[in-house]
N, C-alpha and C. Protein backbone atom coordinates (compact mmCIF):
# COMPACT_ATOMS: atom_id res chain seq x y z
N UNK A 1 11.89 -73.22 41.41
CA UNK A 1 12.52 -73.43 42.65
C UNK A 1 11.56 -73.29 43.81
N UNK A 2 12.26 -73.19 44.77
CA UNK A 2 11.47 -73.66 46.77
C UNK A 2 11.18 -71.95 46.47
N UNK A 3 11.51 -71.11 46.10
CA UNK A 3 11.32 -69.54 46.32
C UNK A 3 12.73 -69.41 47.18
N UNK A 4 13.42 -69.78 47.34
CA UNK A 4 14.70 -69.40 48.50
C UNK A 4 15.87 -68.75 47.54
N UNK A 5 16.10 -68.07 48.06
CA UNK A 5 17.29 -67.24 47.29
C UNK A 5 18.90 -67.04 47.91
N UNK A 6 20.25 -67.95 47.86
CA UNK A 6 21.59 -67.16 48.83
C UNK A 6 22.34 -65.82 47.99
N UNK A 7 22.40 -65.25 48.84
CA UNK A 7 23.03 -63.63 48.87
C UNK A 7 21.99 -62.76 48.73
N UNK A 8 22.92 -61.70 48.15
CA UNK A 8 21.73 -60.38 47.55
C UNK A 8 20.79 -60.71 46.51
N UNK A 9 19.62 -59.72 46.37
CA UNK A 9 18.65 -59.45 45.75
C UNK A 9 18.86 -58.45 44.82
N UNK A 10 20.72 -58.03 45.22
CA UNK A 10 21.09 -57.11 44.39
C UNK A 10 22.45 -57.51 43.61
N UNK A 11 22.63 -56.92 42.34
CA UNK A 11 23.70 -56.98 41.32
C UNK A 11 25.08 -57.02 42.48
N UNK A 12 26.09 -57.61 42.05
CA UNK A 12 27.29 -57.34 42.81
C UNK A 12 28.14 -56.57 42.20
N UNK A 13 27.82 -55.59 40.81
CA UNK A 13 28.43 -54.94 39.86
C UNK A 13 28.55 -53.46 40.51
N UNK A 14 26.88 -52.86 40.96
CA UNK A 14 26.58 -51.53 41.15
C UNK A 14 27.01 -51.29 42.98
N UNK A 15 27.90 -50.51 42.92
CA UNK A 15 27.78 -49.95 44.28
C UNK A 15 27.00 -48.54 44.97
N UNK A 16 27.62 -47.95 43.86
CA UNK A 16 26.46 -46.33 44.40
C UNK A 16 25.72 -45.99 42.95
N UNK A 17 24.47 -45.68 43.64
CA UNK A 17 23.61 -44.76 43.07
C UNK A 17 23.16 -43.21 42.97
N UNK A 18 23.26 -42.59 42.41
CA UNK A 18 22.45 -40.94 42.44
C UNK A 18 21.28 -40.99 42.03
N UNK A 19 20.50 -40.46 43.34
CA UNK A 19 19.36 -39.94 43.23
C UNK A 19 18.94 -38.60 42.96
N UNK A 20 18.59 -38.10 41.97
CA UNK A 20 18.35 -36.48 41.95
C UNK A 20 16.89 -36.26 42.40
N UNK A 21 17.02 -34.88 42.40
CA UNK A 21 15.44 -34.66 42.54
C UNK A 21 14.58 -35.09 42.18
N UNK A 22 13.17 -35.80 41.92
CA UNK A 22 12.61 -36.24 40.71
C UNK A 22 11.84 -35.07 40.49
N UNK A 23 11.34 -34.84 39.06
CA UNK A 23 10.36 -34.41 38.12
C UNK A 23 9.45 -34.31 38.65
N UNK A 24 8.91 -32.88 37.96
CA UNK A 24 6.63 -33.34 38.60
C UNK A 24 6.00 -32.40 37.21
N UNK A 25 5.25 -32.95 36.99
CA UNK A 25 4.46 -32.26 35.77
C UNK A 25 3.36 -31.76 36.77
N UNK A 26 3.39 -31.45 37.77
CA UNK A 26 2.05 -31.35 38.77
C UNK A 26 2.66 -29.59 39.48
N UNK A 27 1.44 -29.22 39.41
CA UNK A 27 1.73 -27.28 40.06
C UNK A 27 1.51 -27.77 41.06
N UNK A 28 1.28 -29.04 41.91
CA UNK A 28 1.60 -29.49 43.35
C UNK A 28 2.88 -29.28 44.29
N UNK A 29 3.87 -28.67 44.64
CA UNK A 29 4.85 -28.55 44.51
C UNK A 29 5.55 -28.73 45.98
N UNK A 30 6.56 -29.51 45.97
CA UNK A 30 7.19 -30.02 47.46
C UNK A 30 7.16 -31.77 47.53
N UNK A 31 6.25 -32.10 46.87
CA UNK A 31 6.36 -33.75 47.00
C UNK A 31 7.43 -34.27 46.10
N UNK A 32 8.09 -33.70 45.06
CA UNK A 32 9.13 -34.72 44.82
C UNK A 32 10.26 -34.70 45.47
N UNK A 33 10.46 -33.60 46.28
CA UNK A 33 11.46 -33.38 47.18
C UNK A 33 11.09 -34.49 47.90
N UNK A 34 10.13 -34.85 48.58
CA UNK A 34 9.65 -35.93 49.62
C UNK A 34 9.59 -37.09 49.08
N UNK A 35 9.46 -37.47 47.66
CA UNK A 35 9.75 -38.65 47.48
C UNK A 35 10.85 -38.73 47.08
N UNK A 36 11.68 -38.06 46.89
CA UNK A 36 13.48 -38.47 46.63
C UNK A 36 13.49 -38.93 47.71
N UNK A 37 13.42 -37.79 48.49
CA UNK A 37 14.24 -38.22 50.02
C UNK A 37 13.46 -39.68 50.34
N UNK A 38 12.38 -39.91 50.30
CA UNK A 38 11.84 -41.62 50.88
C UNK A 38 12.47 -42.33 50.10
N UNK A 39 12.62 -42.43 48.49
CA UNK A 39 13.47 -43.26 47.91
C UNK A 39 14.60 -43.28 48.48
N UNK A 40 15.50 -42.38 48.13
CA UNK A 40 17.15 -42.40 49.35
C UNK A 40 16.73 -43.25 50.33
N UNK A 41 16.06 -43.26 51.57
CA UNK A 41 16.08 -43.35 52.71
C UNK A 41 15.72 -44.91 52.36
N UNK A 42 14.90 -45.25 51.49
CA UNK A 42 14.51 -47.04 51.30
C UNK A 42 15.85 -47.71 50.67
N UNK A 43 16.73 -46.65 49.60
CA UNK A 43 17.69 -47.26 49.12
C UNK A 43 18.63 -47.99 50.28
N UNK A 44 19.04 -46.78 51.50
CA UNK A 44 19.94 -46.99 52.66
C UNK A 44 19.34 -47.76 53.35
N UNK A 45 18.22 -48.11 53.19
CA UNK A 45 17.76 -49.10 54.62
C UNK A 45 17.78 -50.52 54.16
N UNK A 46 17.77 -50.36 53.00
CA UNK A 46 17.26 -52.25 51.88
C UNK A 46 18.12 -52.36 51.37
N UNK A 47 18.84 -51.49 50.66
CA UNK A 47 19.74 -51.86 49.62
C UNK A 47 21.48 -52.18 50.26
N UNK A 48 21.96 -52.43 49.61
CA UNK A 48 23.93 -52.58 49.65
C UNK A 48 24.63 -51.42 49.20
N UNK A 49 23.91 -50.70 48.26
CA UNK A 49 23.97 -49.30 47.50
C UNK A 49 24.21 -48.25 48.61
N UNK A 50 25.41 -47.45 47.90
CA UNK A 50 25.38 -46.10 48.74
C UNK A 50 25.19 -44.95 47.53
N UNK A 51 24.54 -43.52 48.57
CA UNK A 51 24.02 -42.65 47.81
C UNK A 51 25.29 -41.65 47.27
N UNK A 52 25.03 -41.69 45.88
CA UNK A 52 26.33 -40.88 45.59
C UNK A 52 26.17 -39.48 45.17
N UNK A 53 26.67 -38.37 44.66
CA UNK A 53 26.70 -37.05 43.83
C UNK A 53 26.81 -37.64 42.27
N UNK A 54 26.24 -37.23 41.55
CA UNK A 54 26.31 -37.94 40.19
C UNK A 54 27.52 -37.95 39.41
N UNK A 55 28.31 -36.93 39.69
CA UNK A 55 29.73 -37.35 39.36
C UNK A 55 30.41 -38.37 39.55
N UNK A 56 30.19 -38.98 40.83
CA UNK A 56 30.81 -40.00 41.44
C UNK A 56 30.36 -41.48 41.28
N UNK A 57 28.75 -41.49 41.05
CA UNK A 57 28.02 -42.62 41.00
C UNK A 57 28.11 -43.29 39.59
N UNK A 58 28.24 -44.73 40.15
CA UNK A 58 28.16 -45.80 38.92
C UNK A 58 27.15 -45.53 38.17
N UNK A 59 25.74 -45.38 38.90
CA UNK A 59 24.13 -45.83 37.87
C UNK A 59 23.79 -44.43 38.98
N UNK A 60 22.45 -44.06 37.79
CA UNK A 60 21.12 -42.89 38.60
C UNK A 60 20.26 -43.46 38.23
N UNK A 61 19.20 -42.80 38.92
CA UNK A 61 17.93 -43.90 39.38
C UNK A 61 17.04 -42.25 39.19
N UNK A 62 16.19 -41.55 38.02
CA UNK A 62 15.85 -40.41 38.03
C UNK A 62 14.09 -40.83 38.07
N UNK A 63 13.79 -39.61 38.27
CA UNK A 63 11.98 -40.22 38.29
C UNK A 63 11.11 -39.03 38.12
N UNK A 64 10.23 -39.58 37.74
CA UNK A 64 9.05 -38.20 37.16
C UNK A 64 8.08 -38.41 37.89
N UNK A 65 7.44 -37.54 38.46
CA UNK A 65 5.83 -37.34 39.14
C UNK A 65 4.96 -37.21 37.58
N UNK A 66 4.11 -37.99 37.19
CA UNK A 66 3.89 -37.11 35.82
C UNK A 66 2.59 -37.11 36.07
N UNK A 67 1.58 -37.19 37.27
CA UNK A 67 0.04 -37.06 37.70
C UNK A 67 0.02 -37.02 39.05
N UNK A 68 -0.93 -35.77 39.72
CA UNK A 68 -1.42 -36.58 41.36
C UNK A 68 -2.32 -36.38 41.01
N UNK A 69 -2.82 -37.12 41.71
CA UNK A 69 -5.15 -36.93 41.94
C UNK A 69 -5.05 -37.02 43.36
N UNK A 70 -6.57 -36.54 43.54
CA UNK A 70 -7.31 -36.30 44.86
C UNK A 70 -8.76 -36.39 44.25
N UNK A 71 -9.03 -37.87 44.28
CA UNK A 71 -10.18 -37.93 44.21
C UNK A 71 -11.38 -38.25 45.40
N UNK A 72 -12.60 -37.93 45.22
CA UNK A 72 -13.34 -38.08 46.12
C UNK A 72 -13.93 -39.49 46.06
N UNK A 73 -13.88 -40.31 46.91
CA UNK A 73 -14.65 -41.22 47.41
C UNK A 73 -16.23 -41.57 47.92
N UNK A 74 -16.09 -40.88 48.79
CA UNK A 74 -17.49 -41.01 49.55
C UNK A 74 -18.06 -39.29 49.34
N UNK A 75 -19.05 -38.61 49.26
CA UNK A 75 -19.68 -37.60 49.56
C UNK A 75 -20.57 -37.20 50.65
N UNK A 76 -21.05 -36.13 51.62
CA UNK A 76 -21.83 -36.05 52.41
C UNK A 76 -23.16 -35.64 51.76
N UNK A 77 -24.22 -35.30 52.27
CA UNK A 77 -25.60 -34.93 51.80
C UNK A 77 -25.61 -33.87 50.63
N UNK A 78 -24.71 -33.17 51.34
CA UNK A 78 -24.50 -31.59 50.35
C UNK A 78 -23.50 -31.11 49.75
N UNK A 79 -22.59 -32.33 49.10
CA UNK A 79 -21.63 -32.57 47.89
C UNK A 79 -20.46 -32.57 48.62
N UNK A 80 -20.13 -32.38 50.03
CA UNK A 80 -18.95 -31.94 50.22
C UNK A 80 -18.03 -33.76 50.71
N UNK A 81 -16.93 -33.53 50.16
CA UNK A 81 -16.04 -34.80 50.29
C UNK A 81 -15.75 -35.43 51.58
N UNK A 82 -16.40 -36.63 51.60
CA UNK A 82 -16.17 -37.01 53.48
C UNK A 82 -15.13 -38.01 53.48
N UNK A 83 -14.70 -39.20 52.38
CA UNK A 83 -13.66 -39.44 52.04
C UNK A 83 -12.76 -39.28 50.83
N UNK A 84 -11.42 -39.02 51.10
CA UNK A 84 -11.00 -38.93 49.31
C UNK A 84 -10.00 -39.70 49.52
N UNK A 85 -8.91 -39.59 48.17
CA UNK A 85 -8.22 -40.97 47.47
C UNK A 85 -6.82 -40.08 46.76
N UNK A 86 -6.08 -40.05 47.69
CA UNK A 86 -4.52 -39.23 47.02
C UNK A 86 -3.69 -40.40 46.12
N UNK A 87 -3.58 -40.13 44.74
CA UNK A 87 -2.88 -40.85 44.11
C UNK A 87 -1.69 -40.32 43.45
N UNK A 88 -0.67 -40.88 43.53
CA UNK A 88 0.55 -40.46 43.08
C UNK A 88 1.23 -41.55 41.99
N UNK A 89 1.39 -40.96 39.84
CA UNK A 89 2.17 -41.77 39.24
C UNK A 89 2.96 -41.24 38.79
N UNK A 90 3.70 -42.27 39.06
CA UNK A 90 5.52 -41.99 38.31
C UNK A 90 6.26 -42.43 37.17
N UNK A 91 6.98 -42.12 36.88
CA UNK A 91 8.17 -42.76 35.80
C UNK A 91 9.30 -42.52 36.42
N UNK A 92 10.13 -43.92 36.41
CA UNK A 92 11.37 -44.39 36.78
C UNK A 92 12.41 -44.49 36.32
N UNK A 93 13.58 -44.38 36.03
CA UNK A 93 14.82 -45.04 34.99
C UNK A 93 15.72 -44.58 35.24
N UNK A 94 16.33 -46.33 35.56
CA UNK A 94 17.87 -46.37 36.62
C UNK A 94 18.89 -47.02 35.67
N UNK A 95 19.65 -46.00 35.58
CA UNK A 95 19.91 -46.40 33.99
C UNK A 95 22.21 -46.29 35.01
N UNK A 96 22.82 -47.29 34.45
CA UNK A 96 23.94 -47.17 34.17
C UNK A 96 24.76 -45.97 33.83
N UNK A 97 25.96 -45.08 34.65
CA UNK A 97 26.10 -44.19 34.44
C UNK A 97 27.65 -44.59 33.43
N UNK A 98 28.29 -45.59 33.86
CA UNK A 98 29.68 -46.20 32.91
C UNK A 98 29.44 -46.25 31.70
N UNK A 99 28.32 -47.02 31.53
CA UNK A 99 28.06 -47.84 29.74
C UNK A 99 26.57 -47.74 29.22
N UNK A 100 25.59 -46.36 30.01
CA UNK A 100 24.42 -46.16 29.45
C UNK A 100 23.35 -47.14 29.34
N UNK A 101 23.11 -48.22 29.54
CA UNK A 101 22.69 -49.45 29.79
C UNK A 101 21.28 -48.79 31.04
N UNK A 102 20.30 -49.00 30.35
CA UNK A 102 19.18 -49.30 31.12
C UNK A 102 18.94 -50.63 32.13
N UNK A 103 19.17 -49.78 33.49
CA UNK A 103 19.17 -51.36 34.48
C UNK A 103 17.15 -51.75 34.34
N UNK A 104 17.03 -50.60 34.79
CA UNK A 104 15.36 -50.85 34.69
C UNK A 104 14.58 -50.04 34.45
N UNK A 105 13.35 -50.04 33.87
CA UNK A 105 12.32 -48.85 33.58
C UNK A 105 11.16 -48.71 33.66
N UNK A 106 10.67 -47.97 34.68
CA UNK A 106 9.24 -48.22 34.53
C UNK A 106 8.40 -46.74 33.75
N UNK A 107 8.02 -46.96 32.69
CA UNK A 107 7.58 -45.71 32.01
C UNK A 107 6.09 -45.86 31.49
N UNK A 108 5.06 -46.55 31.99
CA UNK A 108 4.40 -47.33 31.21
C UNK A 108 3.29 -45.55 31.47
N UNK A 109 2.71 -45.42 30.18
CA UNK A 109 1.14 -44.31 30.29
C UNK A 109 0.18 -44.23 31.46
N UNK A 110 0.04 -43.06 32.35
CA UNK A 110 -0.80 -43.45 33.06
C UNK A 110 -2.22 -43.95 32.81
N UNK A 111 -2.78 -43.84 31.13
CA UNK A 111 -4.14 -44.26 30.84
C UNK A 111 -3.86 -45.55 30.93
N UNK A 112 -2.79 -46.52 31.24
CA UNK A 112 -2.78 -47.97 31.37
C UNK A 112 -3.07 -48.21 32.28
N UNK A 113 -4.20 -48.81 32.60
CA UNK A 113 -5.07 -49.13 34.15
C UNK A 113 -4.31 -50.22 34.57
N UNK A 114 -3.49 -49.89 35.70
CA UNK A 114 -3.23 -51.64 36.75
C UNK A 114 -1.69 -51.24 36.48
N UNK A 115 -1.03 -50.67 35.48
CA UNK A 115 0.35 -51.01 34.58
C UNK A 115 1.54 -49.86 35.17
N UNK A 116 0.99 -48.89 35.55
CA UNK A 116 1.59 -47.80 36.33
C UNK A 116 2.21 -47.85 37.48
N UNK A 117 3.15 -47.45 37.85
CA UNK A 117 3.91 -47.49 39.17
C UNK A 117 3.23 -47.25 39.66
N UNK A 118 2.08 -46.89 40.67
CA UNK A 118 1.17 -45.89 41.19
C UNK A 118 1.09 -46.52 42.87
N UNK A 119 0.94 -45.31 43.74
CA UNK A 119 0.21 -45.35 45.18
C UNK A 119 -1.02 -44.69 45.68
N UNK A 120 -1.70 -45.18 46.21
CA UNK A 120 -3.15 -44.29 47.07
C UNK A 120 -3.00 -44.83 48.07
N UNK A 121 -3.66 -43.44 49.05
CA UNK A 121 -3.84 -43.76 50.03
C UNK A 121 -5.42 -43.16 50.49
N UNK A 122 -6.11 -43.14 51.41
CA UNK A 122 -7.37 -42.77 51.62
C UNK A 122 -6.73 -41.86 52.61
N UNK A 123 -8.14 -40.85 52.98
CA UNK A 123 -8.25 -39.99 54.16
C UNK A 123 -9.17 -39.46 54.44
N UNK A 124 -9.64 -39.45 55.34
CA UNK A 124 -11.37 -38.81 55.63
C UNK A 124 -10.89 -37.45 56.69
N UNK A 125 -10.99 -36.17 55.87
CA UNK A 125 -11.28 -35.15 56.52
C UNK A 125 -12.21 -35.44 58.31
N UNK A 126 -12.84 -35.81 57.66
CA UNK A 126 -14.47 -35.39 58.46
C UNK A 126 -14.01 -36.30 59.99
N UNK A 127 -13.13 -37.15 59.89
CA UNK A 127 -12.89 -38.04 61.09
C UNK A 127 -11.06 -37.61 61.83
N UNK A 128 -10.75 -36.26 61.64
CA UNK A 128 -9.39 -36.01 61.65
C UNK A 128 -8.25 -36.11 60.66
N UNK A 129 -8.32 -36.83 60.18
CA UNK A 129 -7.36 -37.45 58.96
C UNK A 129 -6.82 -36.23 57.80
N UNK A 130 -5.68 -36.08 57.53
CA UNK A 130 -5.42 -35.30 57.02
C UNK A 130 -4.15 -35.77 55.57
N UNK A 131 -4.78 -34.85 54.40
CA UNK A 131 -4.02 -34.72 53.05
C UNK A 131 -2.39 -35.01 53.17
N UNK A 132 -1.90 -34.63 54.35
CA UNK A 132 -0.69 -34.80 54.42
C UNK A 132 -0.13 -35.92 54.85
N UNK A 133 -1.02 -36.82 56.04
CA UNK A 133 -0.98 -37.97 56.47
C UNK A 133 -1.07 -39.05 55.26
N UNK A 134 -2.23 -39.12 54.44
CA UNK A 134 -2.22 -39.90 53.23
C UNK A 134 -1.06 -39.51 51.84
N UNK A 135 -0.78 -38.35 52.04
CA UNK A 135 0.48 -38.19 51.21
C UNK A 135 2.16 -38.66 51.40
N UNK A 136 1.92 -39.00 52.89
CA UNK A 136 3.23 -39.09 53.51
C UNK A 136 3.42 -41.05 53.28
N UNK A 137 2.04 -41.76 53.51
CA UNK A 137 1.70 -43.15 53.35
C UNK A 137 1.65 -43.65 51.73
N UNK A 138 1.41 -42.69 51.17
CA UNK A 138 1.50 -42.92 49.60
C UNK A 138 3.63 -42.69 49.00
N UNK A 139 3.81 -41.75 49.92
CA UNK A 139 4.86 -41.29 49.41
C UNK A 139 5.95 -42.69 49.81
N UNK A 140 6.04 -43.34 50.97
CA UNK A 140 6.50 -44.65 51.11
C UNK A 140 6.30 -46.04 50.57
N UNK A 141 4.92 -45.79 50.43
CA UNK A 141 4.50 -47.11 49.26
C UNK A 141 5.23 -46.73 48.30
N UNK A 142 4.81 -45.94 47.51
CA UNK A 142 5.96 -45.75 46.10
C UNK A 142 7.54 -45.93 46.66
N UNK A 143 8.39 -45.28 47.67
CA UNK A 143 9.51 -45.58 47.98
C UNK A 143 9.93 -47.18 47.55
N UNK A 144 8.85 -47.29 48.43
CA UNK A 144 9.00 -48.89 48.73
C UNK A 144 8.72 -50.12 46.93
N UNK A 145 8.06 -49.34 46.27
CA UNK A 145 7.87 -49.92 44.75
C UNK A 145 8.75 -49.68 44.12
N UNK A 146 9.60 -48.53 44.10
CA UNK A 146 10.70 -48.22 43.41
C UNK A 146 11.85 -48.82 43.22
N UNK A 147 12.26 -49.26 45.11
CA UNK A 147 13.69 -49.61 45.29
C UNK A 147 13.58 -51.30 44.88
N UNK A 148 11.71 -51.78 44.71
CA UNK A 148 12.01 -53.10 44.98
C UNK A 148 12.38 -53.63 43.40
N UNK A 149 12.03 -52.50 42.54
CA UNK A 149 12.82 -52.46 41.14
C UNK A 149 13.98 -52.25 40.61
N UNK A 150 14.50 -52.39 41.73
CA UNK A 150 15.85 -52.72 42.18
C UNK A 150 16.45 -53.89 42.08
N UNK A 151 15.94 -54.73 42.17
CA UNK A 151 16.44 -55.72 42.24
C UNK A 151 16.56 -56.71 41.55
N UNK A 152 18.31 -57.91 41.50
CA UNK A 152 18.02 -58.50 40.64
C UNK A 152 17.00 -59.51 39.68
N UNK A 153 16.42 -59.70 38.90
CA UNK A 153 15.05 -60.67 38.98
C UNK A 153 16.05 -61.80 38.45
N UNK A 154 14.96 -63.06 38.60
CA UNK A 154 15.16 -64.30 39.31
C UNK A 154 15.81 -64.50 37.86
């Protein structure tokens, strides 16, 4: 086809979703709170979906932190990190709460290079930039990868 699509991008079956906390295999602790809440907040802004209590909700949408890195990029003269590289991967699965039915899944190993849900963002200490700023930009990219697995495909 032209690429043009009429109506939603979404099922006309599912109305609400539950989002729980997600998972972290990481002693990093506070970011999956922050990426629920950005997921929620992408669901309400993009989606037709309202956020439910899991009792109530048709489908949940649960997710795992199962790696962060902070790797270094660039180095100064005397080893110390002048840019680094916050990466955040996940596992996804928004699975039907009526009839158990996997709507979608993204679970793939993080040793699968390219295949992973994954976000980075950069940040250079040395020029102001701060761990939290690139965590907060990573934490919306993924929002934003999650919900778009959402949707119906063509």
């Amino acid at each position: 086809g032209c690429g043009y699509r009429l109506g939603s991008f979404h099922g006309n079956d599912v109305r609400t979703v539950a989002v729980p906390i997600f998972e972290s295999d990481s002693n990093r602790r506070g970011v999956e709170y922050q990426l629920t809440e950005a997921v929620q907040q992408e669901i309400k802004t993009r989606t037709p979906f309202k956020i439910a209590k899991e009792p109530y909700a048709e489908t949940r949408l649960r997710g795992k932190i199962v790696q962060i890195r902070k790797n270094p990029l660039s180095e100064t003269q005397f080893d110390d990190p002048r840019e680094l590289q916050y990466t955040l991967f996940v596992e996804v699965v928004w699975e039907d709460l009526r009839t158990g039915a996997v709507l979608s899944e993204q679970t793939i190993p993080v040793e699968t290079s390219g295949l992973t849900l994954e976000a980075s963002g950069d940040f250079a200490p040395e020029v102001g930039q701060s761990q939290a700023t690139a965590k907060q930009q990573v934490v919306d990219r993924l929002a934003a990868q999650i919900v778009d697995r959402m949707e119906t495909p063509w």
